[in-house]
Protein backbone atom coordinates (compact mmCIF):
# COMPACT_ATOMS: atom_id res chain seq x y z
CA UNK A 1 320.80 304.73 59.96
CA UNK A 2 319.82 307.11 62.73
CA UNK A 3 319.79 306.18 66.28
CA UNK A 4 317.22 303.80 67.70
CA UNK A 5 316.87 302.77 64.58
CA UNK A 6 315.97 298.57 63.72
CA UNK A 7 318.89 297.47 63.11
CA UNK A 8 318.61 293.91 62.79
CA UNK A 9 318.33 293.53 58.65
CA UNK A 10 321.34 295.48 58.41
CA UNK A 11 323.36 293.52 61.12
CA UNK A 12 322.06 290.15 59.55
CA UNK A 13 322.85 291.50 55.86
CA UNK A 14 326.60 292.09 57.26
CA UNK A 15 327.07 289.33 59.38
CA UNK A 16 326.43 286.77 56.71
CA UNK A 17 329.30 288.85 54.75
CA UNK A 18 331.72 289.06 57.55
CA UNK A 19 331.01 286.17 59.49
CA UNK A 20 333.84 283.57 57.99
CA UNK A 21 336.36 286.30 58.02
CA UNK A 22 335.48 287.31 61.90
CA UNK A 23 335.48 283.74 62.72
CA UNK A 24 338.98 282.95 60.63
CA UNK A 25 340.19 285.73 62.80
CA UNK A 26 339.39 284.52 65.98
CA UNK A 27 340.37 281.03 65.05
CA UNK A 28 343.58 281.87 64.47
CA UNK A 29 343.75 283.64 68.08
CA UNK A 30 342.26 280.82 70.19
CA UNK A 31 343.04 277.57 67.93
CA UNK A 32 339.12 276.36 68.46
CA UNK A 33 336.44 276.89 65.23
CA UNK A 34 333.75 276.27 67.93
CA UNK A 35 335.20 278.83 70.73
CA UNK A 36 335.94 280.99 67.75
CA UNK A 37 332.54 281.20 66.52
CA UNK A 38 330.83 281.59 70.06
CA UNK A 39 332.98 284.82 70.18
CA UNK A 40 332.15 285.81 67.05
CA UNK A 41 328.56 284.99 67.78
CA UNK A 42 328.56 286.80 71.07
CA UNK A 43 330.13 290.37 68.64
CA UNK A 44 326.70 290.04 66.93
CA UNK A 45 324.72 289.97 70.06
CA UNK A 46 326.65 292.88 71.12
CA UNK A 47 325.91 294.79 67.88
CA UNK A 48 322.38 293.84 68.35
CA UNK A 49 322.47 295.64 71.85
CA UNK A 50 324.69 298.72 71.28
CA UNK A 51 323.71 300.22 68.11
CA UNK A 52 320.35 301.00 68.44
CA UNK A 53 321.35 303.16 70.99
CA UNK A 54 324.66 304.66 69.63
CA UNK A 55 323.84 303.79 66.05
CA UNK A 56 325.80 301.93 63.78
CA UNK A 57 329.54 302.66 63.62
CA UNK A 58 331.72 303.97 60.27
CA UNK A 59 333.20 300.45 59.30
CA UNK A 60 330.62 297.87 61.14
CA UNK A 61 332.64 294.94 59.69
CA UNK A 62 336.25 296.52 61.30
CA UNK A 63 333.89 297.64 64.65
CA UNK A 64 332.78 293.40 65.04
CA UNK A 65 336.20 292.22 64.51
CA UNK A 66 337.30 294.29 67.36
CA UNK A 67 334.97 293.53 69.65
CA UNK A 68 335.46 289.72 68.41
CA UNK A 69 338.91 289.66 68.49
CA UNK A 70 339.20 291.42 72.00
CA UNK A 71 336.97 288.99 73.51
CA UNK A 72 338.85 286.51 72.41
CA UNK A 73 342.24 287.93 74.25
CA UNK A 74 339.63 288.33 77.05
CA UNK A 75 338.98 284.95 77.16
CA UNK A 76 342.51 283.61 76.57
CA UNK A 77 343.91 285.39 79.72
CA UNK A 78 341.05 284.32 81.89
CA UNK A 79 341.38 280.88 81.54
CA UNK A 80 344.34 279.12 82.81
CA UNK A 81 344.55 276.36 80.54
CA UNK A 82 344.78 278.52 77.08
CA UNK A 83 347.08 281.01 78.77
CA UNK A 84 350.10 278.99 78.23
CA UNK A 85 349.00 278.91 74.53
CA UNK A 86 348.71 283.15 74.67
CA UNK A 87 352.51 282.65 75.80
CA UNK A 88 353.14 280.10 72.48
CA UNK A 89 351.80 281.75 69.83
CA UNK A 90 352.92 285.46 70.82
CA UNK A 91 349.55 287.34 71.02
CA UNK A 92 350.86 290.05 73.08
CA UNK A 93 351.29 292.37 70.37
CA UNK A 94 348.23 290.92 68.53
CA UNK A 95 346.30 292.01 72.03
CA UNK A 96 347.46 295.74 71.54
CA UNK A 97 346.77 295.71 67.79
CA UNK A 98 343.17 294.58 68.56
CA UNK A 99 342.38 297.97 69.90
CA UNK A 100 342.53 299.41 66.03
CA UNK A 101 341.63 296.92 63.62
CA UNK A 102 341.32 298.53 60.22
CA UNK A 103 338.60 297.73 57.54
CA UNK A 104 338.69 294.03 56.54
CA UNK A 105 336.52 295.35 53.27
CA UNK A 106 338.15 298.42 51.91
CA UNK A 107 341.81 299.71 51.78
CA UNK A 108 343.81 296.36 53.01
CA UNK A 109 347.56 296.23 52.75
CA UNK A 110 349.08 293.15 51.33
CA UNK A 111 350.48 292.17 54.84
CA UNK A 112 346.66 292.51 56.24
CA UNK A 113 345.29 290.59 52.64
CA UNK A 114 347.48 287.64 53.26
CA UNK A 115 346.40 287.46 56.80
CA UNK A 116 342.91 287.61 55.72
CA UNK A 117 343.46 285.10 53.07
CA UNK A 118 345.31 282.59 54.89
CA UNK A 119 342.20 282.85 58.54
CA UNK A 120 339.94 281.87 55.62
CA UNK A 121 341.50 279.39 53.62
CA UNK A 122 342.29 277.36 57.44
CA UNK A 123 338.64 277.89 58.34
CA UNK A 124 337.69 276.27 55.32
CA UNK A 125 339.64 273.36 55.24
CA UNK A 126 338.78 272.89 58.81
CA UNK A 127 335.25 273.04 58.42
CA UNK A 128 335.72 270.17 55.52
CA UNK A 129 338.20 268.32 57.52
CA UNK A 130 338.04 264.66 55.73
CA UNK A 131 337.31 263.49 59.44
CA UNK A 132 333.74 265.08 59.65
CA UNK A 133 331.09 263.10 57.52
CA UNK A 134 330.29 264.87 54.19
CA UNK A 135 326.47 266.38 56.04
CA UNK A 136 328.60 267.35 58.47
CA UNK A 137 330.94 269.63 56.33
CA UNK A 138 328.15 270.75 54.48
CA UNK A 139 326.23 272.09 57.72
CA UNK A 140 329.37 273.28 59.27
CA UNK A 141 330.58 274.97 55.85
CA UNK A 142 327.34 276.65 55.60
CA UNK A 143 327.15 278.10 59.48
CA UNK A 144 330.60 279.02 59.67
CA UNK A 145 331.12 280.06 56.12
CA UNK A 146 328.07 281.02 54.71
CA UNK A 147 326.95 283.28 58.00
CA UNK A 148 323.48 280.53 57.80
CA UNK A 149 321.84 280.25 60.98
CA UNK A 150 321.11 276.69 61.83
CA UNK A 151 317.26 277.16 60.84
CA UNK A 152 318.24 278.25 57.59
CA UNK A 153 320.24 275.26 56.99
CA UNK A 154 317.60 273.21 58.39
CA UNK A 155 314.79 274.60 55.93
CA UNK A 156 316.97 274.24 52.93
CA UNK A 157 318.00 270.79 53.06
CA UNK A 158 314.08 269.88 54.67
CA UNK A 159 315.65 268.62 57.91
CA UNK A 160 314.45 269.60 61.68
CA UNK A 161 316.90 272.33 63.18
CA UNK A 162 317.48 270.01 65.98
CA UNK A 163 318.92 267.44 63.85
CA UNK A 164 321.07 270.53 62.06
CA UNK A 165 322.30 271.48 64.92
CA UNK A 166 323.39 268.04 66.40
CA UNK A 167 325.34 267.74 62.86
CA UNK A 168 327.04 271.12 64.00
CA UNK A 169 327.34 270.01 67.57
CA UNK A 170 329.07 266.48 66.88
CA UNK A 171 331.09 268.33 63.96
CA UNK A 172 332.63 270.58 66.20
CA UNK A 173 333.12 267.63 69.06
CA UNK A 174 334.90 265.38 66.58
CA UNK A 175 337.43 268.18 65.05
CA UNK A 176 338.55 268.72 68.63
CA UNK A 177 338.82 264.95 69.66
CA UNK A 178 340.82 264.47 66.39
CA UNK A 179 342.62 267.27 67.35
CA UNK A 180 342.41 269.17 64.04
CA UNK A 181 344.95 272.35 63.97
CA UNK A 182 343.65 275.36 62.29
CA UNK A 183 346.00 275.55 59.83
CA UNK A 184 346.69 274.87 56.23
CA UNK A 185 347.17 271.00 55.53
CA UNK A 186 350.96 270.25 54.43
CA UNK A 187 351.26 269.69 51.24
CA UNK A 188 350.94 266.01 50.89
CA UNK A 189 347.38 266.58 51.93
CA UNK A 190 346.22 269.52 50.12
CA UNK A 191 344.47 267.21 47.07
CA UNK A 192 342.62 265.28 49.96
CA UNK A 193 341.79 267.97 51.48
CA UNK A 194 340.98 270.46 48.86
CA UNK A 195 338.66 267.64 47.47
CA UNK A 196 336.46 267.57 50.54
CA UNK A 197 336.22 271.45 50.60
CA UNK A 198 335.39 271.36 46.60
CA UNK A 199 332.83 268.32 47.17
CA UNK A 200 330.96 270.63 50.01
CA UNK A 201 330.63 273.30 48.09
CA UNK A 202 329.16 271.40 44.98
CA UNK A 203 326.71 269.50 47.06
CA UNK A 204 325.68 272.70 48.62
CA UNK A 205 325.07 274.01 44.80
CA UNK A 206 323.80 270.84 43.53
CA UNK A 207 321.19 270.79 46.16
CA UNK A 208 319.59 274.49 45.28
CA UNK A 209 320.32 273.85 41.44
CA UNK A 210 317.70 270.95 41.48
CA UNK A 211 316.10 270.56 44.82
CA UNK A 212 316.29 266.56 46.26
CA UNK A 213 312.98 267.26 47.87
CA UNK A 214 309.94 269.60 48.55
CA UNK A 215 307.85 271.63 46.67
CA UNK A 216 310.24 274.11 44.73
CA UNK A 217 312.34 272.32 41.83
CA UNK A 218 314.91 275.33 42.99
CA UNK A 219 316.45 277.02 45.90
CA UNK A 220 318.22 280.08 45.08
CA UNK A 221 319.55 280.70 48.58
CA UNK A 222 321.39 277.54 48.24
CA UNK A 223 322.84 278.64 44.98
CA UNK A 224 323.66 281.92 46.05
CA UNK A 225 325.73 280.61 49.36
CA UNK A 226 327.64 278.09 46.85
CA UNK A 227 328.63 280.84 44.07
CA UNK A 228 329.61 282.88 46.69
CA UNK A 229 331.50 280.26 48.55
CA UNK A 230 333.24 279.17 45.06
CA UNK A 231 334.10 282.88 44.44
CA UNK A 232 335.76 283.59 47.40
CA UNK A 233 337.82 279.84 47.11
CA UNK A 234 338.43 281.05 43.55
CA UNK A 235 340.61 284.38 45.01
CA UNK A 236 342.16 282.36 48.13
CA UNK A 237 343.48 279.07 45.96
CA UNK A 238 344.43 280.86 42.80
CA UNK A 239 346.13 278.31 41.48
CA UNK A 240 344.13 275.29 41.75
CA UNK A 241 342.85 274.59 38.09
CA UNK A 242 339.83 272.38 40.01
CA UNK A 243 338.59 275.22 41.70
CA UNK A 244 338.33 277.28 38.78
CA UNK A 245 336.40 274.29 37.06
CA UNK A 246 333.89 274.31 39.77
CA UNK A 247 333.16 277.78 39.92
CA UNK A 248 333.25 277.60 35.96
CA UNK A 249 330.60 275.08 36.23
CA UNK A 250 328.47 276.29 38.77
CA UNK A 251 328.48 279.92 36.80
CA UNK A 252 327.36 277.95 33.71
CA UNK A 253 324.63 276.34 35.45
CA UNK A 254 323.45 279.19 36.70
CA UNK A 255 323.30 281.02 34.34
CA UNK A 256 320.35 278.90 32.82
CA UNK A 257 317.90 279.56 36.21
CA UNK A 258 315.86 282.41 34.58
CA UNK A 259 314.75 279.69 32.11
CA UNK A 260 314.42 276.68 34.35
CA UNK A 261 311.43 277.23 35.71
CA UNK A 262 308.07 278.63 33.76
CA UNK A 263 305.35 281.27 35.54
CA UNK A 264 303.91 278.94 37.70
CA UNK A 265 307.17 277.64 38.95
CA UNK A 266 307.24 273.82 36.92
CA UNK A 267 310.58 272.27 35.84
CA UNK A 268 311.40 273.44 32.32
CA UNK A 269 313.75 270.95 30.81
CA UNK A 270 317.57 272.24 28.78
CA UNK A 271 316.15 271.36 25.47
CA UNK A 272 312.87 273.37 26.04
CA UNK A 273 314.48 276.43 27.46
CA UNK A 274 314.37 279.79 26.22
CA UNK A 275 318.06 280.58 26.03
CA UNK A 276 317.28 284.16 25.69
CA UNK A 277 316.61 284.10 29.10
CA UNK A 278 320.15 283.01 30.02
CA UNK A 279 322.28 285.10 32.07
CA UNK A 280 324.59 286.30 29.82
CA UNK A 281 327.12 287.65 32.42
CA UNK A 282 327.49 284.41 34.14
CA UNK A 283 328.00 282.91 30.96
CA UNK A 284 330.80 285.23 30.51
CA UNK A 285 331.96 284.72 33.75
CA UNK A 286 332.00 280.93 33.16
CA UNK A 287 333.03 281.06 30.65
CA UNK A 288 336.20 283.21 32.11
CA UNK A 289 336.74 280.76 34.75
CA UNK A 290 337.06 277.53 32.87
CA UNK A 291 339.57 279.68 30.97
CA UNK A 292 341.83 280.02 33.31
CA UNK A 293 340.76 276.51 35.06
CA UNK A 294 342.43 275.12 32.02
CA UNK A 295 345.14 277.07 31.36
CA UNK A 296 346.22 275.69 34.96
CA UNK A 297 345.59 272.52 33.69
CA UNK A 298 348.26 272.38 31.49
CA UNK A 299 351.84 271.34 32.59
CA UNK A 300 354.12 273.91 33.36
CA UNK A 301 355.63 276.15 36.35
CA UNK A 302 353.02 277.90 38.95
CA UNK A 303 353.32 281.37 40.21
CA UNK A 304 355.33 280.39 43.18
CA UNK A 305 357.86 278.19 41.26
CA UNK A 306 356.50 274.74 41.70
CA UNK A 307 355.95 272.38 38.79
CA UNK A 308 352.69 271.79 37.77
CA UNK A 309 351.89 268.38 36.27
CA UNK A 310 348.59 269.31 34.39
CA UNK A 311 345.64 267.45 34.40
CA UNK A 312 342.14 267.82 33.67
CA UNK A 313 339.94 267.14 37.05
CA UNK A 314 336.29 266.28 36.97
CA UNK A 315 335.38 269.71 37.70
CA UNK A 316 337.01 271.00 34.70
CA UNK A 317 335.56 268.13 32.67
CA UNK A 318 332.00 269.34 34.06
CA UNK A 319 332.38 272.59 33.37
CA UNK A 320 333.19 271.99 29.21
CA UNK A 321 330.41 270.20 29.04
CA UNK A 322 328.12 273.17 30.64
CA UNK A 323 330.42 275.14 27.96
CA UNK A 324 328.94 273.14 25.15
CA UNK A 325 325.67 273.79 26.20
CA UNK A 326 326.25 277.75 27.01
CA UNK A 327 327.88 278.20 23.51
CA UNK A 328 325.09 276.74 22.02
CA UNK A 329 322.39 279.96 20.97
CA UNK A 330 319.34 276.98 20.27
CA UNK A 331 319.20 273.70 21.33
CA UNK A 332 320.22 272.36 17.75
CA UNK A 333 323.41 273.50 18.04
CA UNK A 334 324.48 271.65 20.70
CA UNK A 335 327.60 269.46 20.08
CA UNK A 336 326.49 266.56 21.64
CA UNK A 337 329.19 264.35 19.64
CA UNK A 338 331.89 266.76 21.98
CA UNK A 339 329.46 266.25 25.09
CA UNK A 340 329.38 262.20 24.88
CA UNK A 341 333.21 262.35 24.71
CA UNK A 342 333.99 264.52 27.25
CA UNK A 343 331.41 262.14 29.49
CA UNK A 344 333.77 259.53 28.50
CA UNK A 345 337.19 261.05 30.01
CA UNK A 346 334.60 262.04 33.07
CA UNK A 347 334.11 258.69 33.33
CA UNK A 348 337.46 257.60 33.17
CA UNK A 349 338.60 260.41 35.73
CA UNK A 350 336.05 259.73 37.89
CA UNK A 351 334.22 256.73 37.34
CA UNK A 352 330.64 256.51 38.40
CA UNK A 353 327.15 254.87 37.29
CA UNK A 354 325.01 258.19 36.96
CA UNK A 355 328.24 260.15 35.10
CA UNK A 356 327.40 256.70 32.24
CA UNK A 357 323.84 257.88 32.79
CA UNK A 358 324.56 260.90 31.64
CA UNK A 359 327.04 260.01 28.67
CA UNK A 360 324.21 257.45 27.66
CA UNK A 361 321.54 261.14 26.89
CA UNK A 362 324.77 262.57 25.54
CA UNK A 363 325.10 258.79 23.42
CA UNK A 364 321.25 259.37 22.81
CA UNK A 365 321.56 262.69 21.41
CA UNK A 366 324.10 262.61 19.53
CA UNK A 367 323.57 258.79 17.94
CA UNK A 368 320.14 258.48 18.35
CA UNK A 369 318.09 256.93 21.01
CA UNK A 370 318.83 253.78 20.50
CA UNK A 371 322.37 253.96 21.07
CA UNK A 372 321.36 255.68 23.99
CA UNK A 373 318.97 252.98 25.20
CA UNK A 374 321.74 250.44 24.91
CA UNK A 375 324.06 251.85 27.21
CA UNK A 376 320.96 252.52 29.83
CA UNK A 377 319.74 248.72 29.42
CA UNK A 378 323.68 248.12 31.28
CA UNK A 379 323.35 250.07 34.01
CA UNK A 380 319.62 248.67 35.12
CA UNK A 381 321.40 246.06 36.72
CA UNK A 382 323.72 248.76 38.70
CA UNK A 383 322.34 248.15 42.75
CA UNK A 384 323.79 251.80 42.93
CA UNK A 385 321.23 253.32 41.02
CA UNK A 386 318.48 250.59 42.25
CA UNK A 387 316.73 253.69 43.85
CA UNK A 388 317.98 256.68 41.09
CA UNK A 389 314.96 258.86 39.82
CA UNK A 390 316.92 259.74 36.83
CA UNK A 391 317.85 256.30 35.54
CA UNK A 392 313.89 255.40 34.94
CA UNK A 393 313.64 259.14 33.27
CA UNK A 394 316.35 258.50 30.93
CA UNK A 395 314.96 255.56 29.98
CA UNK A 396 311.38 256.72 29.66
CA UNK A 397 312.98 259.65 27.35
CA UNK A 398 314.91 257.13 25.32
CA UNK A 399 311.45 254.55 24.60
CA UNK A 400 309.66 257.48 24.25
CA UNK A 401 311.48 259.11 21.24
CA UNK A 402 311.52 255.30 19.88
CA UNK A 403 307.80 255.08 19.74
CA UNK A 404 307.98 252.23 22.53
CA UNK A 405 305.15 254.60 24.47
CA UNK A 406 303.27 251.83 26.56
CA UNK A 407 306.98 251.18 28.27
CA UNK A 408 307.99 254.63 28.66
CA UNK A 409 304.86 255.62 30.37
CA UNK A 410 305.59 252.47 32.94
CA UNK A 411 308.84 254.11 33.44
CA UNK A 412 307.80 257.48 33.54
CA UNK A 413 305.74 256.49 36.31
CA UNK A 414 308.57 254.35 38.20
CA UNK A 415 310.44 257.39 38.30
CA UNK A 416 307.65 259.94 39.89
CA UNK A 417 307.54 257.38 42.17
CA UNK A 418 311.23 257.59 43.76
CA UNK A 419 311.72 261.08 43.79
CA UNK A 420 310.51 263.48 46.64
CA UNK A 421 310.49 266.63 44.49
CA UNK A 422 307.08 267.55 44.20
CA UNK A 423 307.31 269.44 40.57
CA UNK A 424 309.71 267.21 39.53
CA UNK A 425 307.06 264.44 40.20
CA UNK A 426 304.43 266.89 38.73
CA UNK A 427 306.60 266.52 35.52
CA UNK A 428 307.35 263.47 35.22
CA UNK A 429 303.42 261.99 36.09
CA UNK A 430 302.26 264.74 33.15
CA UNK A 431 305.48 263.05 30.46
CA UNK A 432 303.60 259.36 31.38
CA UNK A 433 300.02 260.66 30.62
CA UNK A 434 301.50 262.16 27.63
CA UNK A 435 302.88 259.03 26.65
CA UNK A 436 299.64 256.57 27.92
CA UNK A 437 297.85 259.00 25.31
CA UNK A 438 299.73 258.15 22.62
CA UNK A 439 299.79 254.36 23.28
CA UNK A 440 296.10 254.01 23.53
CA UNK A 441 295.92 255.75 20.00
CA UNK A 442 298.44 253.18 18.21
């Protein structure tokens, strides 16, 4: 890019790659996510301001560090009460080094890898800390992770920025009143913990995969963010078989976007898709992952010496069934006998109403509808699912294929009513017309 150029797409492309590695960094200098990321923050700015007029450097990514991590030494030695911790934790030599920071993209040594590894594995379980409130990770996870600015989060989860940024505000408050280290948790804590970073990240996926609200039934940018955020846990936890699962089961279902949506944009349901249209190389990759999520899964030693019990997590479980489905060329072949089961040890791992919701379609397919229906009729009286969409659906689906078409349509229409998806609602109105057709000519 020549001088005087606009810079800003390029700086905003790169910051939303280097952001949680800057911000790891700094972290790790000044012991504070939100001082960390107001230095990182104030890099950008600088970038913003300086390359227009010098242009933009070799190694951009290794030229922000710098400037972040300086400022951060700056800061440490300017204020009196954090220079006792620049005595603590030995940055003298860290201070020199900042001078030359090599590329954190290409041509890392092991020593520098590690480092790398281990700034963003704290700032992740620190931004998931079990103390913050699950929208709290989520908004934190996605600004200090995900490089989102706080209007970005705002738009995709259809909430005003200022409540966003109160989330990120009281996030950051509460992880310094609970006086959260950045550090990895000890070991006793590392399921806990590792659970709340997993849960984030699925939310964040869940929530693009099939939108809770608004007019789009999908929001890529949402499922981009968690893929990418699942990737990079995937290289930094190597041996957790439950992150494997997760990105296994977020490749799977995203594989099947191309198809999930027609021209005009409306919901196209699993058993109506074109599976052409799946994306073959996240199948593969998926496909890949869940491999090796289950090889971890069985009992034996880890890389590092430890004993592994084995143990098939929910994510795993998830991620077999989206394997059914993605080995499946047409909807016939689906093994929905396989799918029901593996519902049931979901259920039994990790029990929960909407996961028997699900096993009851899985019941429905594979047993008929009317097996199905018999398991939905038990969970009407659930008060957890008193305001579920999908539990009306189901049941809708189930009458439906029974012939019971005057009661499905009454369902059909109970369910447009709680959702706040627009094309979901579109859908489901058009599935109770269908069905009040068909019931007026009986």
């Amino acid at each position: 890019m020549t001088v005087g150029g606009d810079v800003g797409p390029s700086v905003a492309a790169l910051w939303r790659i280097e952001a949680a590695r800057i911000v790891g960094s700094v972290a790790r200098i000044v012991r504070d996510v939100g001082l960390a990321e107001e230095l990182a923050q104030d890099a950008l700015v600088a970038a913003l301001e300086t390359w227009p007029r010098e242009g933009v450097p070799e190694r951009p990514g290794a030229w922000l560090m710098t400037v972040a991590r300086n400022g951060a030494f700056d800061r440490l030695r300017r204020d009196r009460a954090l220079r006792a911790k620049l005595e603590q934790i030995g940055l003298d030599l860290e201070a020199q080094e900042a001078h030359h920071v090599p590329d954190f993209v290409d041509g890392l040594d092991a020593r520098r890898h590690d480092v790398v590894k281990d700034d963003m594995l704290r700032l992740m379980f620190t931004a998931c800390h079990p103390v913050l409130p699950l929208d709290a990770r989520v908004a934190l996870t996605l600004k200090l992770l995900g490089g989102l600015q706080t209007a970005e989060i705002a738009r995709a989860f259809l909430v005003p920025e200022a409540t966003v940024a109160q989330r990120i505000v009281r996030a950051k408050r509460t992880l310094g009143q609970a006086q959260v280290q950045f550090e990895l948790p000890p070991s006793a804590e590392l399921g806990e913990r590792l659970g709340a970073v997993l849960e984030a990240v699925y939310l964040i996926f869940n929530e693009g995969y099939t939108a809770s609200a608004g007019e789009h039934w999908l929001r890529p940018a949402l499922i981009d963010e968690a893929l990418r955020l699942g990737r990079i846990l995937a290289e930094l936890a190597q041996d957790a078989s439950e992150v494997h699962g997760l990105v296994a089961l977020m490749e799977l279902q995203a594989s099947r976007i191309g198809a999930r949506v027609d021209a005009a944009g409306r919901p196209v349901l699993l058993l109506d898709q074109d599976r052409t249209r799946w994306d073959g190389l996240l199948v593969r990759r998926g496909l890949a992952a869940l491999a090796r999520g289950e090889r971890l899964a069985q009992p034996g030693p880890t890389e590092h010496g430890a004993t592994r019990p084995g143990a098939y997590g929910p994510y795993l479980l998830q991620a077999r069934i989206g394997a059914c489905h993605a080995r499946a060329h047409h909807a016939a072949l689906t093994d929905w006998h396989a799918i029901a089961a593996l519902y049931g040890e979901l259920a039994t791992v990790q029990p929960s109403p909407v996961v028997e919701l699900n096993r009851a379609v899985a019941v429905g397919m594979a047993e008929g509808p009317a097996a199905g229906l018999i398991l939905v009729e038990r969970l009407a009286a659930d008060a957890r699912l008193a305001g579920y969409h999908w539990l009306p659906s189901v049941r809708g689906d189930l009458l439906a294929k029974l012939g019971r078409d005057a009661e499905a349509c009454v369902e059909f229409t109970r369910a447009a009513a709680l959702t706040a998806n627009a094309r979901e609602r579109e859908l489901l109105l058009a599935r109770a017309a269908t069905c009040s057709r068909a019931a007026r000519a009986t």
